[in-house]
N, C-alpha and C. Protein backbone atom coordinates (compact mmCIF):
# COMPACT_ATOMS: atom_id res chain seq x y z
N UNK A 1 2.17 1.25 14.29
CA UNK A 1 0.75 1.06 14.49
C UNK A 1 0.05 2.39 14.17
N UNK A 2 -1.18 2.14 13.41
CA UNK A 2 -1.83 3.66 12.75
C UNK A 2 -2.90 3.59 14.11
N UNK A 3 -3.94 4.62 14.09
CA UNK A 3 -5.24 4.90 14.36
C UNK A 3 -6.35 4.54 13.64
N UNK A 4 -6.98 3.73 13.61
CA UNK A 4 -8.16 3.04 12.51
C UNK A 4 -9.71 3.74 13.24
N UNK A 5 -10.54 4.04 12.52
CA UNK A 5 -11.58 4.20 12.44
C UNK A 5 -12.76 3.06 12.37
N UNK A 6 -13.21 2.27 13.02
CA UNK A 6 -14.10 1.33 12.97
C UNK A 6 -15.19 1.68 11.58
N UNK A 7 -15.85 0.81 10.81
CA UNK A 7 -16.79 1.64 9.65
C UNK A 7 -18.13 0.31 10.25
N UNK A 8 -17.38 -0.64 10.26
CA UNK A 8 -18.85 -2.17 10.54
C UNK A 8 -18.03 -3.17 10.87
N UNK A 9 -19.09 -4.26 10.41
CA UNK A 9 -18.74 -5.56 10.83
C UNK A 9 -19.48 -6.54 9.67
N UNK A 10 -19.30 -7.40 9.47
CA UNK A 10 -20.21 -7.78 8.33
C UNK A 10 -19.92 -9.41 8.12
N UNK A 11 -21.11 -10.58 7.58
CA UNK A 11 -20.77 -12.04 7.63
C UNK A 11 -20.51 -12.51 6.41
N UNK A 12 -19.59 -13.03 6.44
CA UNK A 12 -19.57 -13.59 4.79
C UNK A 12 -20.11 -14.53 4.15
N UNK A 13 -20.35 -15.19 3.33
CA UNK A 13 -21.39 -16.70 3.43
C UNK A 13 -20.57 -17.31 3.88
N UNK A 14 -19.39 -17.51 3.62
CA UNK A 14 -18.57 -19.14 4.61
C UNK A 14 -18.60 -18.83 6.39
N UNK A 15 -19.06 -17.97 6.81
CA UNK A 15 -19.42 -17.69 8.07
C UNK A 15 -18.40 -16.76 8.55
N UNK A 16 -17.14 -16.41 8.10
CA UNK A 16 -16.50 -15.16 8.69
C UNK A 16 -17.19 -14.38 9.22
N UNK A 17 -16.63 -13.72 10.02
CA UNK A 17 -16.96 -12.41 10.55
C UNK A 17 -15.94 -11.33 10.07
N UNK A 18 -15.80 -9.87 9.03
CA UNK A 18 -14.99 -9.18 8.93
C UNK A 18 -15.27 -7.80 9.22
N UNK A 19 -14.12 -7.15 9.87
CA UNK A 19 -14.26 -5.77 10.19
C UNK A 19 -13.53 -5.00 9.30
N UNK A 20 -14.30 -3.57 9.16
CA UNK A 20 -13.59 -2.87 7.78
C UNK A 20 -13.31 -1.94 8.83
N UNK A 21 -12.39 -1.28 8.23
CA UNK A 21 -11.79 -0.17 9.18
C UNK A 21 -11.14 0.93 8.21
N UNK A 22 -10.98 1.80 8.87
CA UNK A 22 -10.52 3.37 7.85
C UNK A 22 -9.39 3.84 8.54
N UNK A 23 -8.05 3.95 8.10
CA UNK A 23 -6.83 4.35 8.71
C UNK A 23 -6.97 6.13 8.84
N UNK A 24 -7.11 6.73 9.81
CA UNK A 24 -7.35 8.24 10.03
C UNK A 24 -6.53 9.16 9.38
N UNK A 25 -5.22 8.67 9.19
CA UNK A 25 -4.39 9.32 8.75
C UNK A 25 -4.10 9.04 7.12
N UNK A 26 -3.97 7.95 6.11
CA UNK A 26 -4.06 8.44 5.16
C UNK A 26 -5.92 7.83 4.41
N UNK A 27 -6.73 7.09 5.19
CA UNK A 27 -7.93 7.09 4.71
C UNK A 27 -8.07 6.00 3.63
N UNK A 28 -7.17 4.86 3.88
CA UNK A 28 -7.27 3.68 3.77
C UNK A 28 -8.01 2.80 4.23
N UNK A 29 -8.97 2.31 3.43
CA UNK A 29 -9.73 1.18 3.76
C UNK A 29 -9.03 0.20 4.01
N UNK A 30 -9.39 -0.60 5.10
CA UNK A 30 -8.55 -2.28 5.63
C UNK A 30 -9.89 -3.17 5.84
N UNK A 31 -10.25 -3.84 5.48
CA UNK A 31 -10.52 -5.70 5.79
C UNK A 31 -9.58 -6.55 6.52
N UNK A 32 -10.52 -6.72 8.00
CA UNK A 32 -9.80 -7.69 9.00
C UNK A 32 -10.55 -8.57 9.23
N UNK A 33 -10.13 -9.94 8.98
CA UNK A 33 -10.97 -11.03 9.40
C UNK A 33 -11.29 -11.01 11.36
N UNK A 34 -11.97 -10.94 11.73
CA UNK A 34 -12.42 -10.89 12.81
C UNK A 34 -12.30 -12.42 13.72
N UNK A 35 -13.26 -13.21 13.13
CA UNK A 35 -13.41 -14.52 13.03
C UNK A 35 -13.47 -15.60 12.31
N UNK A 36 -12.75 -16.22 11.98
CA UNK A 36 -12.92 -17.40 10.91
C UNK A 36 -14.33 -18.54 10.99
N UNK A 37 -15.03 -18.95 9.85
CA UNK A 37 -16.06 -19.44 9.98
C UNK A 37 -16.12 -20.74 10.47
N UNK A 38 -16.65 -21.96 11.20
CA UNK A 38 -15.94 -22.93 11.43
C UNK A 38 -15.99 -24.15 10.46
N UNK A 39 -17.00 -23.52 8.92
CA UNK A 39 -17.00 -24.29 7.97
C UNK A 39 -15.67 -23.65 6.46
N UNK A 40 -15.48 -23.00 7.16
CA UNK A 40 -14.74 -21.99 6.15
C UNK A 40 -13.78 -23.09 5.34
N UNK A 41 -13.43 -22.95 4.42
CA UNK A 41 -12.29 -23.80 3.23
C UNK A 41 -11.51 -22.54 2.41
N UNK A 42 -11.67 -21.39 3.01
CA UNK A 42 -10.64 -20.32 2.00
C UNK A 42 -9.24 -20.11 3.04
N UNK A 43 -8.69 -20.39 2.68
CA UNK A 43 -7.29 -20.24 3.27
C UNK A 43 -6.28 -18.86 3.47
N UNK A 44 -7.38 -18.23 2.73
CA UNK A 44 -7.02 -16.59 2.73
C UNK A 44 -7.46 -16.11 3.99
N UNK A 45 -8.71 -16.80 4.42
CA UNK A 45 -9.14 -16.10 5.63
C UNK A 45 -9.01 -16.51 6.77
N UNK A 46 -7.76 -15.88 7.50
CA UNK A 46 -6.93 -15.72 8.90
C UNK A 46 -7.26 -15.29 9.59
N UNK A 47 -8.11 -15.74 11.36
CA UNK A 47 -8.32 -15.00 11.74
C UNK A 47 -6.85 -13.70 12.39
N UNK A 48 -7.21 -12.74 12.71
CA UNK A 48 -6.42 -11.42 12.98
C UNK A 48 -5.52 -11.02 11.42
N UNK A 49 -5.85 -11.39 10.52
CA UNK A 49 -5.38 -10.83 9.10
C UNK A 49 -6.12 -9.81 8.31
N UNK A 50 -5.02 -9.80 7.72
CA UNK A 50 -6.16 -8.38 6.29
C UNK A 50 -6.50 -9.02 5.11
N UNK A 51 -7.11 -8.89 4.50
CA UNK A 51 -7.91 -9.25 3.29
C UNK A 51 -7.34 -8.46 2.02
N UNK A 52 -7.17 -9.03 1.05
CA UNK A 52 -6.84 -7.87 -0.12
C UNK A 52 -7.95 -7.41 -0.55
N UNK A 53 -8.59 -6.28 -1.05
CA UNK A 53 -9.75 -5.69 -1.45
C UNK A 53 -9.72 -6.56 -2.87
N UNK A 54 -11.51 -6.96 -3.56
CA UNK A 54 -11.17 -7.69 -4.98
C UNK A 54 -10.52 -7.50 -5.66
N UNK A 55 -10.04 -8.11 -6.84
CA UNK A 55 -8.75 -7.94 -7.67
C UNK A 55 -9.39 -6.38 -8.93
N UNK A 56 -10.91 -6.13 -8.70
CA UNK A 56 -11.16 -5.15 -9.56
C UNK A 56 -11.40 -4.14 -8.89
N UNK A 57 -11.16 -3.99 -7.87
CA UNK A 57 -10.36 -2.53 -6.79
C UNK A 57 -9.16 -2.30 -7.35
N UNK A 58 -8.01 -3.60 -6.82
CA UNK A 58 -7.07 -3.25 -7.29
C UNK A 58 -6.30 -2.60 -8.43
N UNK A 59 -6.73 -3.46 -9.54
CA UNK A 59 -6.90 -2.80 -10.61
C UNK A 59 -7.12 -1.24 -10.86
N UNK A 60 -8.13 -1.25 -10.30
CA UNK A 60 -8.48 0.10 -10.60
C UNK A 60 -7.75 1.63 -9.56
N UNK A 61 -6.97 0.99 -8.36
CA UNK A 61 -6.40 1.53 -7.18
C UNK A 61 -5.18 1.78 -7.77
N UNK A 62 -4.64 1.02 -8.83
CA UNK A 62 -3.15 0.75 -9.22
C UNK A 62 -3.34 1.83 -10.41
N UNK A 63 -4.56 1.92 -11.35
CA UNK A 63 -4.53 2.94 -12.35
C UNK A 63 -4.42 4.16 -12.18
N UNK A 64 -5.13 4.19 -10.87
CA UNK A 64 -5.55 5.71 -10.40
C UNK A 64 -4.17 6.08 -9.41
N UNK A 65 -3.53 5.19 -9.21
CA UNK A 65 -1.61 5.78 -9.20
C UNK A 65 -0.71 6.28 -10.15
N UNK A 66 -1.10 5.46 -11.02
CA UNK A 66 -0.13 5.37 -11.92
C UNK A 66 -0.93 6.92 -13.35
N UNK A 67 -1.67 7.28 -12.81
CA UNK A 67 -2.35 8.52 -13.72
C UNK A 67 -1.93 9.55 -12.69
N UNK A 68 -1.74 9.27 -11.51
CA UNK A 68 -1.18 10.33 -10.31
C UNK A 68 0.22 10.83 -10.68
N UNK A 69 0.80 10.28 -11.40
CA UNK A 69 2.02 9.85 -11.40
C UNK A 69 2.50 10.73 -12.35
């Protein structure tokens, strides 16, 4: 278990509720579903889960490794 930094809270249109959080130690952004909406139809969103950041973060998170590298 890390130390997270609270940053917000924020609604999504399908009615989630998600909390972003900042890991103190290496300064990782996390997306936690908080609450699931009660109209919600995405199956990604669990409440007490993490979210993957969009696929054009990733992308771009995976380049900026692999140029580290």
């Amino acid at each position: 278990m890390s130390l997270v930094k609270c940053l917000g809270f924020a609604t999504l249109p399908c009615g989630c509720v998600i909390g972003r959080y900042r890991e103190v130690t290496s300064h990782r952004e996390i997306v936690y579903v908080e609450e699931k909406g009660p109209a919600c139809e995405d199956h990604a969103h669990r409440r007490n889960h993490t979210l993957l950041p969009p696929l054009q973060e990733r992308r771009a998170a995976s380049l900026s490794v692999a140029r580290a590298s």
